[in-house]
Protein backbone atom coordinates (compact mmCIF):
# COMPACT_ATOMS: atom_id res chain seq x y z
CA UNK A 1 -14.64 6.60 25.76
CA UNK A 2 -15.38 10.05 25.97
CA UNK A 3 -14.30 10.53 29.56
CA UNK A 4 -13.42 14.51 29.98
CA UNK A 5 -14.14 17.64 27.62
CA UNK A 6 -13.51 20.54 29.91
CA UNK A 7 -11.69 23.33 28.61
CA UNK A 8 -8.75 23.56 26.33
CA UNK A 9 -5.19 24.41 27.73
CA UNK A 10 -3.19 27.45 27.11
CA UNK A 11 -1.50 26.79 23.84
CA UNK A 12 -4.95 25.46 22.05
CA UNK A 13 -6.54 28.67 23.13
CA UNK A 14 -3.92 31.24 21.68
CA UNK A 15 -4.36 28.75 18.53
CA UNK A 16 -7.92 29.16 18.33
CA UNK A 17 -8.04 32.91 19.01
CA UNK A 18 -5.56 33.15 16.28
CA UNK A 19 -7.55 31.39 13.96
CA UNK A 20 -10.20 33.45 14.60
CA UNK A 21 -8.40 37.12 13.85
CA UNK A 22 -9.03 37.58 9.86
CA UNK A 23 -11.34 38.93 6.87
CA UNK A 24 -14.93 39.35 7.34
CA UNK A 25 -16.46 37.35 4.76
CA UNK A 26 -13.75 34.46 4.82
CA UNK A 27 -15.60 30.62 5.31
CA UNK A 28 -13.60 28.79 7.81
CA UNK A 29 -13.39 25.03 7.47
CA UNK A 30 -11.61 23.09 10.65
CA UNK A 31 -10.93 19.41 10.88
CA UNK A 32 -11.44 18.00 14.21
CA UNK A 33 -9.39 14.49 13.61
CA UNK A 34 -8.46 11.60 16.04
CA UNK A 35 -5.62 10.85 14.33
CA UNK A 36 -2.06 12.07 14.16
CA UNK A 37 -1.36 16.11 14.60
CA UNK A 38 2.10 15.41 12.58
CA UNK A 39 -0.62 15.66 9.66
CA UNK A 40 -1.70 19.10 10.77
CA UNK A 41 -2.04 21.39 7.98
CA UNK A 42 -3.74 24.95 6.97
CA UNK A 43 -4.34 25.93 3.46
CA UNK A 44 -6.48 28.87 1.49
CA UNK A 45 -8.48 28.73 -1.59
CA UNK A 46 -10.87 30.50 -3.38
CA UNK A 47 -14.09 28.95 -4.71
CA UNK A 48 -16.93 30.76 -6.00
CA UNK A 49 -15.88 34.00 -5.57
CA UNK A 50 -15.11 32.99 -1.82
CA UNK A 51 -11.95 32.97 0.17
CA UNK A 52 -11.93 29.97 2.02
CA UNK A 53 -9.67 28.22 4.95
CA UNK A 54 -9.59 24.73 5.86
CA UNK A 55 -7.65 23.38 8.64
CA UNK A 56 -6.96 20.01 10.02
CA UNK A 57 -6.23 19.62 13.53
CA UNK A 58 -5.48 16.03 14.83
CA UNK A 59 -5.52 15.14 18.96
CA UNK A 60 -3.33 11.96 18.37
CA UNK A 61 -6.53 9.69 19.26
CA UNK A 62 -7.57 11.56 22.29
CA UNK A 63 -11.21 11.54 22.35
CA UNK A 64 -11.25 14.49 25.17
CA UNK A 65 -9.39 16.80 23.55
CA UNK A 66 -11.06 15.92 20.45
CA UNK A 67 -14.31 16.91 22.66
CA UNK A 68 -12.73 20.49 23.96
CA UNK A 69 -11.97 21.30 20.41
CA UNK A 70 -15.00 20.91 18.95
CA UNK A 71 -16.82 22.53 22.01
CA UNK A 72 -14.35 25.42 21.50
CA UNK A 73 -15.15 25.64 17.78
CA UNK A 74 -18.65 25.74 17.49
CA UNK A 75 -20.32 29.04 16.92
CA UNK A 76 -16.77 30.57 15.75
CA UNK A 77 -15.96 28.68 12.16
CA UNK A 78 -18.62 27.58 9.04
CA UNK A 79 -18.34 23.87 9.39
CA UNK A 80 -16.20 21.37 11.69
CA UNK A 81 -14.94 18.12 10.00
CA UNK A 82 -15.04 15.04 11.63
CA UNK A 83 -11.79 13.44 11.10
CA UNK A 84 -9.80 9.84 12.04
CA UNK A 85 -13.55 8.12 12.43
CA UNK A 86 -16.96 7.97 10.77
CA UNK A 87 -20.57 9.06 12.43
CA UNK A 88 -22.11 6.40 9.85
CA UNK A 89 -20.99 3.28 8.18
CA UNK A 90 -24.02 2.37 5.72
CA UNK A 91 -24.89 -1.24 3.86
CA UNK A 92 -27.32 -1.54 1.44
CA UNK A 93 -30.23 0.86 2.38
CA UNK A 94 -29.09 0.51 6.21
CA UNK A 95 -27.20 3.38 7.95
CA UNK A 96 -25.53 2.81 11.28
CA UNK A 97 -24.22 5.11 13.64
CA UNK A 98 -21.19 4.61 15.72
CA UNK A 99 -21.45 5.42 19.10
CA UNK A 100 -18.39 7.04 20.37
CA UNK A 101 -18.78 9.66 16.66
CA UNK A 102 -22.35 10.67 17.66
CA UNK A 103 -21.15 11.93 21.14
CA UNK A 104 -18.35 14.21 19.36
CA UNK A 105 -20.67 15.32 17.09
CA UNK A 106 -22.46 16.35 20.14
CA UNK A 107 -20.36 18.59 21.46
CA UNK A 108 -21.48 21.39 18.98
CA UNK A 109 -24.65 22.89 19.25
CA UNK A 110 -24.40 25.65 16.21
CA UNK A 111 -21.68 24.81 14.14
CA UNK A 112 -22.57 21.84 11.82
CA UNK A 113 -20.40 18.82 12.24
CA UNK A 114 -19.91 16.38 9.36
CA UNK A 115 -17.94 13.44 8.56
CA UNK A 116 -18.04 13.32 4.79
CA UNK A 117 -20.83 10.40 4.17
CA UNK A 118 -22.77 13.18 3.06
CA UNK A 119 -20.49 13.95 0.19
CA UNK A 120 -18.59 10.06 -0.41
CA UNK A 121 -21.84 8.35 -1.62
CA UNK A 122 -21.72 11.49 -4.58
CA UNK A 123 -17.92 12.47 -4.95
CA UNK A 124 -16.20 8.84 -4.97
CA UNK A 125 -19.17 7.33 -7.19
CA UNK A 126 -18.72 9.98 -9.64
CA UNK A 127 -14.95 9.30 -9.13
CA UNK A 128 -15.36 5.66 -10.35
CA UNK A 129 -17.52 6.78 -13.07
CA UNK A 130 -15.04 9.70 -14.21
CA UNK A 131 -12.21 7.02 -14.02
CA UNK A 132 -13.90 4.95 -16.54
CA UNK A 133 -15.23 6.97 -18.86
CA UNK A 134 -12.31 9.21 -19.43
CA UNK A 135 -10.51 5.81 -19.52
CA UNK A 136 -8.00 7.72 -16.94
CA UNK A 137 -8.17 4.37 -15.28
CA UNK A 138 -10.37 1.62 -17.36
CA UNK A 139 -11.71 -0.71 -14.68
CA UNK A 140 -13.81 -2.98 -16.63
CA UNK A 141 -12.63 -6.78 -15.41
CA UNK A 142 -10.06 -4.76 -13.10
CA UNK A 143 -9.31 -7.09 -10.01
CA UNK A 144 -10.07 -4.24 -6.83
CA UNK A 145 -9.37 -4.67 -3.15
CA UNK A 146 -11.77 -2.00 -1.58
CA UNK A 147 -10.27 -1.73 2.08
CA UNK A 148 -13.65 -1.35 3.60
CA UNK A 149 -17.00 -1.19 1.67
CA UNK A 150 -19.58 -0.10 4.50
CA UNK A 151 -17.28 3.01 4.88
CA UNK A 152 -17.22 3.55 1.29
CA UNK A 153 -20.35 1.85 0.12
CA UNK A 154 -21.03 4.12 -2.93
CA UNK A 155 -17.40 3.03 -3.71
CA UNK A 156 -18.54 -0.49 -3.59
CA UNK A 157 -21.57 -0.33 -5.72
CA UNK A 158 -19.75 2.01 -8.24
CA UNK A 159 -16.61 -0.98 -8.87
CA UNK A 160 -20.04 -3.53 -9.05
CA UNK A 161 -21.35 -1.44 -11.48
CA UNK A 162 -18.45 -1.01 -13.84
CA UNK A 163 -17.54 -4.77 -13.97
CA UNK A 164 -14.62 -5.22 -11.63
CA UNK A 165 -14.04 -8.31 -9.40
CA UNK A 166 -13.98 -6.93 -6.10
CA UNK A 167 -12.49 -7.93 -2.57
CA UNK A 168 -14.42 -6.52 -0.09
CA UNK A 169 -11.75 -6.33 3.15
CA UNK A 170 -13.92 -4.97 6.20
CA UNK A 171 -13.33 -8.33 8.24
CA UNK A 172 -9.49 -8.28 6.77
CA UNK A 173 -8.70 -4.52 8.08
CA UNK A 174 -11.30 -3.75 10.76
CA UNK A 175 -11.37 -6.75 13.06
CA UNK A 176 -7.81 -8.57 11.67
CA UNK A 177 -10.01 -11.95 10.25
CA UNK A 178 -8.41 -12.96 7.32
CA UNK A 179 -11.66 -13.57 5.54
CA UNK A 180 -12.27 -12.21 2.11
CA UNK A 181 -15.82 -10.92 0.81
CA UNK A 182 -16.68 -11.35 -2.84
CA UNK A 183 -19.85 -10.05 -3.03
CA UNK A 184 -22.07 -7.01 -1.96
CA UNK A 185 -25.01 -9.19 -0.43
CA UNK A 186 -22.38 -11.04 1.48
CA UNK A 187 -21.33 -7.42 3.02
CA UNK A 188 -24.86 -6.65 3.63
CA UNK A 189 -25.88 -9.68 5.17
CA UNK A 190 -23.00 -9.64 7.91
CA UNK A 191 -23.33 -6.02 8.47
CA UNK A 192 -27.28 -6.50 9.27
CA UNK A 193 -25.67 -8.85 12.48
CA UNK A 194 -22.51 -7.50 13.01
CA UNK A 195 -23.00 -3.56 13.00
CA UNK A 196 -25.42 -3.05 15.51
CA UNK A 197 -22.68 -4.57 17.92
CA UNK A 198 -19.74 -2.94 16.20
CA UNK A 199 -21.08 0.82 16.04
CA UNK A 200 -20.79 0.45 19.98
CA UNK A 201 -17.00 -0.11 20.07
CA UNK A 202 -14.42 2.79 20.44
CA UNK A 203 -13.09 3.20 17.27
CA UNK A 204 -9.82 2.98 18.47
CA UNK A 205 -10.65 -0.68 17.98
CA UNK A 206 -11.30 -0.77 14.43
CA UNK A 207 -9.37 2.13 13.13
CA UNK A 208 -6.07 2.98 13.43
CA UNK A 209 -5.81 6.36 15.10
CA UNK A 210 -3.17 8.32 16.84
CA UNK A 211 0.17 7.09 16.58
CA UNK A 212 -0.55 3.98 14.78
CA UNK A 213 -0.97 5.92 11.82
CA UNK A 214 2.45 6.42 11.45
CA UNK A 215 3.03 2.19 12.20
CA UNK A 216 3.64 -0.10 8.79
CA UNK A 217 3.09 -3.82 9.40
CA UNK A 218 3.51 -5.83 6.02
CA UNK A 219 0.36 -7.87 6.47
CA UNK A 220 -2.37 -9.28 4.32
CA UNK A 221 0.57 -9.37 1.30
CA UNK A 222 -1.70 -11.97 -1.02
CA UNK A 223 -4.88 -9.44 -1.43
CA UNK A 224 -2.49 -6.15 -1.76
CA UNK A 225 -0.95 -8.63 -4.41
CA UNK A 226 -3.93 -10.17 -5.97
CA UNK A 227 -5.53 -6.78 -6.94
CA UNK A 228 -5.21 -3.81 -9.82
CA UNK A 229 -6.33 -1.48 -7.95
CA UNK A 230 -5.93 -0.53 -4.38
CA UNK A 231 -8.93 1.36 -2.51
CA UNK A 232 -10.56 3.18 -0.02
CA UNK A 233 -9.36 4.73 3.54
CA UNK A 234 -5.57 5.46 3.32
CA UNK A 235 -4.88 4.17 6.77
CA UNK A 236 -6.34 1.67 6.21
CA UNK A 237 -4.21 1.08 3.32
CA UNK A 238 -1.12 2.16 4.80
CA UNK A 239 -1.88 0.37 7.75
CA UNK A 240 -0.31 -3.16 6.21
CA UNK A 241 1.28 -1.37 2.77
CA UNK A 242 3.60 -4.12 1.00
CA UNK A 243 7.14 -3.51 0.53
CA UNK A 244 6.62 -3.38 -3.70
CA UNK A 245 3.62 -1.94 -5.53
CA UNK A 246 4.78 -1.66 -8.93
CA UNK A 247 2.74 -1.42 -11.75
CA UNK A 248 -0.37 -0.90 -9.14
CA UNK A 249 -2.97 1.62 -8.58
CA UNK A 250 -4.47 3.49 -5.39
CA UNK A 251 -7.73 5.28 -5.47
CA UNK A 252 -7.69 7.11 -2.04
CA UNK A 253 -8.98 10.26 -0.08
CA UNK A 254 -6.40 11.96 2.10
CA UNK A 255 -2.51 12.18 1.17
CA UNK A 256 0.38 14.30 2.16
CA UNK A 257 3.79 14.83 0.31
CA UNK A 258 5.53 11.92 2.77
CA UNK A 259 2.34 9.90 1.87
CA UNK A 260 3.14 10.21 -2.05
CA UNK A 261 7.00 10.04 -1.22
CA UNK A 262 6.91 6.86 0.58
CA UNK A 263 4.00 5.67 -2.71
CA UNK A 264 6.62 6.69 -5.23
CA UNK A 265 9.49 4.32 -3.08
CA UNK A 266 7.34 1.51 -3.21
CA UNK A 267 6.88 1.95 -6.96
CA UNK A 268 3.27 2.79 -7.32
CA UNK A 269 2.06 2.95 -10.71
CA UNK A 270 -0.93 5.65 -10.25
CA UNK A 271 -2.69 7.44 -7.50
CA UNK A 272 -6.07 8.83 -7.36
CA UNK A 273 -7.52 11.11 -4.80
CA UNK A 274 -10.98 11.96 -4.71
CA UNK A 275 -11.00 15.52 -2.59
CA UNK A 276 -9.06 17.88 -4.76
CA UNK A 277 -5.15 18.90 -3.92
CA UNK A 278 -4.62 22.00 -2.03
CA UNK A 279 -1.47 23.63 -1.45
CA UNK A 280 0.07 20.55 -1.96
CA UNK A 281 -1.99 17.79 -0.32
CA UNK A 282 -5.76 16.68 -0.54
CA UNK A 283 -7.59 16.94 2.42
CA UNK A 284 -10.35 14.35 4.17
CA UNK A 285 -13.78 14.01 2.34
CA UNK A 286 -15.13 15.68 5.91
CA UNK A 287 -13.09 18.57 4.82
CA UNK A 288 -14.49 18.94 1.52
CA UNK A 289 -18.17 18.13 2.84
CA UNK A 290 -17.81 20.68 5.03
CA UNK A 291 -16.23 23.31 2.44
CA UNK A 292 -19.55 22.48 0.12
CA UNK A 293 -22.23 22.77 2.78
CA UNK A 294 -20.30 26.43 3.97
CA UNK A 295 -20.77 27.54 0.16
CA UNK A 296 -24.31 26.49 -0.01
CA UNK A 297 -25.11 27.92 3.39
CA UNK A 298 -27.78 25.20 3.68
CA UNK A 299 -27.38 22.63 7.19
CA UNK A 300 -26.22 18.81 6.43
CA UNK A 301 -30.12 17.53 7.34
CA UNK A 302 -31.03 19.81 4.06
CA UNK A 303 -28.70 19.18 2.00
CA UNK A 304 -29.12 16.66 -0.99
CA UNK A 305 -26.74 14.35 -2.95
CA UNK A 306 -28.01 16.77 -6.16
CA UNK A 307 -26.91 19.83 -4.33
CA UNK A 308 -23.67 18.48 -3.91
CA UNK A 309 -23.40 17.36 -7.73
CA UNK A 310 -24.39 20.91 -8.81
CA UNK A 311 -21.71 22.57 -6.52
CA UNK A 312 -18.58 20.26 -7.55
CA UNK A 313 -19.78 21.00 -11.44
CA UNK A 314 -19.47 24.56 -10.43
CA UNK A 315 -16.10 24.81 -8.64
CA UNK A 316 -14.80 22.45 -11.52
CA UNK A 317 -14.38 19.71 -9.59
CA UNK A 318 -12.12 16.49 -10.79
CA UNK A 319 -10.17 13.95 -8.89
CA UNK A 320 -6.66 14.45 -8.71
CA UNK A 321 -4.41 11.83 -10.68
CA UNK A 322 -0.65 11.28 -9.99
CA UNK A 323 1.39 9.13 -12.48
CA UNK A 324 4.75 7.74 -10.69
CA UNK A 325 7.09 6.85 -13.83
């Protein structure tokens, strides 16, 4: 639980007031994750004509300083990720929010706060559909383990849609039961009874955050095996990554060089990443939410699935494709 957000210490505050010292003009982008700050990273861009910086700072799983940062944030940058968690997991035409997100988002009262389900239901459908069509990646009949479809749900419907034979693993990699789902009403019919329960827990519970990101336990080996195609949350992926992955693929959102490093050692075929790279790594879909909302200076309740299309046609968006020999 959220038990403290006072004030930040010393060192955060030098940070921030740095951060803040700069151009006029410049859109500021700041990832407020609960997981690991060895994934810290700053990087500059320009996009429409705009420079633009995009941070990521992680608090190791502490929800408190998670709190203070976003507290200390708002009013002073464009947008504030949400990082290491969601605010909404979504089934069907059902969206539920988790408990523990919707107090962090809380903490701001002027800067807008979003997670990136804004942007996932548009980005990683049109991801799937770029995939396919380009024949980058064919997926017609492809077998697909999707880590977690009510986290990625426009993920989900998009494999449905193209023909693939999908594993649906939120009981496998959220609560550790070693049950399979095959089917998109199956999803939709346990999330209508188990959600409303789950969006209470800390998400400490279901996630891996903090230092367990950096943890590898071999687990689960016969659906990593079974599939084509890998996808959804990295950490969740990482979380129980198999020793061998040759001649698969990974369809991802957030990955750093030691990410694609330790992909490469395990012999990964391909790797796709949904949020563009950026001085060397891709950042979170929150990240890239909250770059598009800054550049259309509308607020996230305004915003519309359209107005993000419009604005990744016009910074020439494409997901990012790595080919491992």
């Amino acid at each position: 639980m959220i038990s403290w957000c006072g004030r930040l210490g010393d060192q955060q505050e030098d940070r921030l007031r740095s951060q803040n010292q700069g151009e006029q003009g410049v859109l500021r982008i700041v990832s407020v994750s609960l997981g690991s700050s060895d994934r810290d990273h700053r990087a500059e861009v320009e996009l429409l004509g705009r420079k633009v910086i995009v941070e990521r700072i992680g608090t190791d799983g502490d929800y408190g300083k998670a709190c203070q940062w976003i507290r200390a944030l708002d009013g002073k940058v464009d947008a504030i990720g949400l990082g290491g968690t969601d605010l909404y997991l979504v089934a069907g035409t059902r969206r539920y929010v988790l408990e523990h997100s919707r107090r962090l988002v809380e903490s701001a009262k002027v800067t807008p706060v979003v997670d990136g389900s804004g942007l996932k239901n548009t980005l990683e459908r049109e991801t799937i559909k770029w995939l396919d069509q380009t024949g980058a990646l064919p997926l017609k009949g492809k077998k697909v383990l999707l880590v977690s479809a009510v986290d990625r749900f426009g993920m989900a419907e998009a494999f449905a849609e193209t023909g693939c034979q999908t594993i649906y693993g939120d009981l496998i990699f959220a609560l550790g039961l070693p049950v399979p789902i095959r089917s998109l009403a199956v999803v939709n019919f346990l999330a209508f009874f188990l959600l409303p329960i789950i969006r209470r827990m800390p998400i400490s519970l279901l996630y891996p955050v903090g230092e367990k990101q950096h943890q590898i336990e071999p687990k689960h080996q016969r659906y990593y095996q079974w599939a084509d195609i890998i996808a959804g949350d990295f950490h969740f992926i990482r979380r129980y990554l198999p020793n061998r992955l040759s001649g698969k693929s990974i369809i991802t959102n957030t990955v750093t060089a030691n990410d694609l490093e330790l992909l490469r050692q395990r012999g990964l075929h391909l790797l796709v990443t949904t949020t563009p790279e950026i001085n060397g790594r891709s950042f979170g879909t929150n990240v890239m939410e909250g770059v598009l909302l800054a550049l259309s200076g509308k607020r996230p309740e305004t915003i519309t699935p359209d107005d993000y299309k419009e604005l990744l046609r016009q910074i020439g968006w494409k997901p990012r494709v790595v080919q491992f020999s």
